[in-house]
Every structure is written in C-alpha cells, then in structure tokens.
N, C-alpha and C. Protein backbone atom coordinates (compact mmCIF):
# COMPACT_ATOMS: atom_id res chain seq x y z
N UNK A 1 61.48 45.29 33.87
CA UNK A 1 60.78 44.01 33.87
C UNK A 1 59.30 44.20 33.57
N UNK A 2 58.52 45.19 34.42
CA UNK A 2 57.46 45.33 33.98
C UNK A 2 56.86 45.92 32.44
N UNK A 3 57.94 46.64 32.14
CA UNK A 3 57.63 47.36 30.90
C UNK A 3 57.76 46.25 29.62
N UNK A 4 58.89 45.08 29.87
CA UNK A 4 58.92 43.63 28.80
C UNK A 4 57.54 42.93 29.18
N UNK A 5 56.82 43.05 29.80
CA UNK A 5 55.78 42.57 30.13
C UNK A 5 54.56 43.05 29.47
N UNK A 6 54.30 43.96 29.86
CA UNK A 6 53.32 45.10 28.81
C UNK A 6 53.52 45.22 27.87
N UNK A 7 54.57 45.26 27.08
CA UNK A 7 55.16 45.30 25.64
C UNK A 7 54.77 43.82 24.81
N UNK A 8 55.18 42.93 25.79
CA UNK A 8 55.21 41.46 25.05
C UNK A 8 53.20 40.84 25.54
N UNK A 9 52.40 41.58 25.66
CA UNK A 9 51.15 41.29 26.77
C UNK A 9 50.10 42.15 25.48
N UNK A 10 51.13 43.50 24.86
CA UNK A 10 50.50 44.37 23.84
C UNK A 10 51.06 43.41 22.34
N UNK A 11 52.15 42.82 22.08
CA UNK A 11 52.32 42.60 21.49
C UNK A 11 51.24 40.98 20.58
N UNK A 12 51.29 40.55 21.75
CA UNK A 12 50.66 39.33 21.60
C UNK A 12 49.08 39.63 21.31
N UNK A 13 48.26 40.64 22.22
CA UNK A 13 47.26 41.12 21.73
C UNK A 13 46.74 40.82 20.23
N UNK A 14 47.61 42.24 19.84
CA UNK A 14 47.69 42.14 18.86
C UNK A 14 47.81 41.24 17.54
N UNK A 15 48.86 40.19 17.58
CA UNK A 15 49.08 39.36 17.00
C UNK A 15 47.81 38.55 17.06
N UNK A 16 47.08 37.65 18.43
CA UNK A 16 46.17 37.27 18.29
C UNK A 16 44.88 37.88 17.61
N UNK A 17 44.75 39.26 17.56
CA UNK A 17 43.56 39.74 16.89
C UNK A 17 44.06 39.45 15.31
N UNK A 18 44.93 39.22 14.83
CA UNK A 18 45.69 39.75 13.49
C UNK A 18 44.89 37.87 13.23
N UNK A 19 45.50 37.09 13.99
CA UNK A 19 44.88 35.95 13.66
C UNK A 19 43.82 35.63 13.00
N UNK A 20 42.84 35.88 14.24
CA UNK A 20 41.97 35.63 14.35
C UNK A 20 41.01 36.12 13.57
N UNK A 21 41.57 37.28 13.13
CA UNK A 21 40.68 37.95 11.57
C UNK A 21 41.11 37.64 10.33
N UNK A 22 42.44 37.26 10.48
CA UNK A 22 42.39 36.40 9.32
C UNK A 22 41.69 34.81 8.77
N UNK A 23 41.71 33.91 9.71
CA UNK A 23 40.74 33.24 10.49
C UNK A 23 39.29 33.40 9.85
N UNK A 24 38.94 34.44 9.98
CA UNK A 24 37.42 34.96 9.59
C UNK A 24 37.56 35.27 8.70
N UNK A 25 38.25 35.81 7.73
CA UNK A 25 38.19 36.55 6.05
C UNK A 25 38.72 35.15 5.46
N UNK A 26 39.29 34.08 6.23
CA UNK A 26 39.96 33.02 5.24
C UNK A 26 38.38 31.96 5.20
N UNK A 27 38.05 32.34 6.69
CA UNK A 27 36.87 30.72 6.33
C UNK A 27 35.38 31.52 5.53
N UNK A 28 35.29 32.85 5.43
CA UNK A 28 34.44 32.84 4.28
C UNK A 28 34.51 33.36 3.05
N UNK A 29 36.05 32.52 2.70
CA UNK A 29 36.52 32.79 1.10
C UNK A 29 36.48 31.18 1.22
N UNK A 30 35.84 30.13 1.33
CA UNK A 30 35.24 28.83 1.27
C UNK A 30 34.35 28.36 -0.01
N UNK A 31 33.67 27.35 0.09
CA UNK A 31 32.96 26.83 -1.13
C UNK A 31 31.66 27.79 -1.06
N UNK A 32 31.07 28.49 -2.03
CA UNK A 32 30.01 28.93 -1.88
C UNK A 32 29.49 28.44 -2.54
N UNK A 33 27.51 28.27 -1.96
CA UNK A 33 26.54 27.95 -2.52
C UNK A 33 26.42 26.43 -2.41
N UNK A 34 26.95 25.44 -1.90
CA UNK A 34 27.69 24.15 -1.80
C UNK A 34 26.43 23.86 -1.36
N UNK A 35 25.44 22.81 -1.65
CA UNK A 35 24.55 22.66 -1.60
C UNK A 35 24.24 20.65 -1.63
N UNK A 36 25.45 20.37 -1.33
CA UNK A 36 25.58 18.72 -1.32
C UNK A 36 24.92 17.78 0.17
N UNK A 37 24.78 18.58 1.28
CA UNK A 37 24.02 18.42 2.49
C UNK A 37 22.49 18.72 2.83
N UNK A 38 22.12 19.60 1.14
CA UNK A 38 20.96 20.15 1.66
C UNK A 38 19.35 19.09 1.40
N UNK A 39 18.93 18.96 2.47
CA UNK A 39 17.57 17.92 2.33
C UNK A 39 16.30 18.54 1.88
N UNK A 40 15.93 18.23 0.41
CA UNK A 40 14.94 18.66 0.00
C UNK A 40 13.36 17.92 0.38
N UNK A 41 12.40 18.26 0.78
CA UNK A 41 11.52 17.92 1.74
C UNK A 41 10.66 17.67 0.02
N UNK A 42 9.23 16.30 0.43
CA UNK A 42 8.44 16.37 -1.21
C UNK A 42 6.97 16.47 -0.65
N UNK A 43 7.00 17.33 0.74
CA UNK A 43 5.74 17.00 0.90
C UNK A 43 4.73 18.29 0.55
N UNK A 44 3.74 17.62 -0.08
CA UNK A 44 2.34 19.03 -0.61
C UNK A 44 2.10 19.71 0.21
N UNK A 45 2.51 19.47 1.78
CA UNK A 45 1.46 20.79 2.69
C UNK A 45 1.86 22.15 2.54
N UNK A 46 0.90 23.21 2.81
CA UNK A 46 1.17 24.40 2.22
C UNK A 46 1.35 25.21 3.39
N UNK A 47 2.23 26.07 3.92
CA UNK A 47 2.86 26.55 5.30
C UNK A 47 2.03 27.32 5.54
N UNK A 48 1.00 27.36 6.68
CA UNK A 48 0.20 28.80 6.89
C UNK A 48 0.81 29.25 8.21
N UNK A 49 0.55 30.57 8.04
CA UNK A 49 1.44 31.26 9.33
C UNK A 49 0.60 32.05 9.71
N UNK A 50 -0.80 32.01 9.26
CA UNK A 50 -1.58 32.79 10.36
C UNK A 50 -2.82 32.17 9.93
N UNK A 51 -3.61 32.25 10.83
CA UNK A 51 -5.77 32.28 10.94
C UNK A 51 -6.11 32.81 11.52
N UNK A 52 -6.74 33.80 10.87
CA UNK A 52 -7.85 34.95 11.59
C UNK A 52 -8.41 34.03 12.94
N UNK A 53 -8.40 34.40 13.78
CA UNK A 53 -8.80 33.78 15.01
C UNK A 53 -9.24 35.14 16.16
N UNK A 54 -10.72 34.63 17.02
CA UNK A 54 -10.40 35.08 17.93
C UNK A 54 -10.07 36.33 18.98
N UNK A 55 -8.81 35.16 19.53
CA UNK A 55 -7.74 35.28 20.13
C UNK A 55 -6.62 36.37 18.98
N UNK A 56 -6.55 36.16 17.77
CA UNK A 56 -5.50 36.90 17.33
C UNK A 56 -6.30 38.41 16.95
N UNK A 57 -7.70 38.38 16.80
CA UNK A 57 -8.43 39.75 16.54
C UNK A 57 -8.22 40.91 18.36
N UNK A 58 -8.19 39.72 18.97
CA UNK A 58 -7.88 40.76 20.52
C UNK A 58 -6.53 40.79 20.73
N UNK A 59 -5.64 39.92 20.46
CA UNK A 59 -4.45 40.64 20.22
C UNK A 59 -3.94 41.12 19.67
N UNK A 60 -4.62 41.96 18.23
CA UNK A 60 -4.36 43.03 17.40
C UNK A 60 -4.80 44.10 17.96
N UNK A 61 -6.25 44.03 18.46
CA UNK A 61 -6.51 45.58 18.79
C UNK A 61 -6.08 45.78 20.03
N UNK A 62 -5.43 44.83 20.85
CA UNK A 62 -4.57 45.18 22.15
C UNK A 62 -3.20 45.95 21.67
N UNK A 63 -2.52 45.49 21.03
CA UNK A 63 -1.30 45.84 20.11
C UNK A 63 -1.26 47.07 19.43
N UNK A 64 -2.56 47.07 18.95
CA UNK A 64 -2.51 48.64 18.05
C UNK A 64 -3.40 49.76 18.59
C-alpha cells in the first residue's frame, strides 16, 4: 500500500513538472513583438537622471 503511494506521489510529480514546462516553452512560442497595446507618449521633455548636486558630490566620495 505504501509503496502504490510513493510510486503514484513520484509519478504524478513528475507528470506535473512535464506540464508545466511545457506550459512555459508553449506560452513563449506566442505572438512576438505584438506591439498593438503599446502607448506611445508625444511629450518633448528630455529624461535627466542625474544633477551634479551637492548632496550627490558627498555621496560619491562616501561611496568611493
């Protein structure tokens, strides 16, 4: 009894991993590049991601 248990406990394991990776290799063989949701923004501002500041000159030479 215990050994149909472990057998059918390994079996199923298995099977579920077998799934579940197929699962994953099936959903990214999908539409690629699909680009029908994507919101293109029209505004001029220009992204800055840093200003000498400061605060960021003492947390460089703290850092380095």
């Amino acid at each position: 009894m215990e050994k149909g248990r472990r057998e059918f406990l390994k079996t199923a394991t298995k099977t579920v991993a077998l799934t579940a990776g197929a699962g994953v290799v099936l959903a990214g063989c999908g539409k690629k590049g699909s680009s029908e949701n994507l919101v293109r923004g029209k505004s001029p501002k220009v992204e800055i991601l840093y200003r000498p500041t400061q605060q960021w000159k003492l947390y460089y030479s703290v850092a380095h």
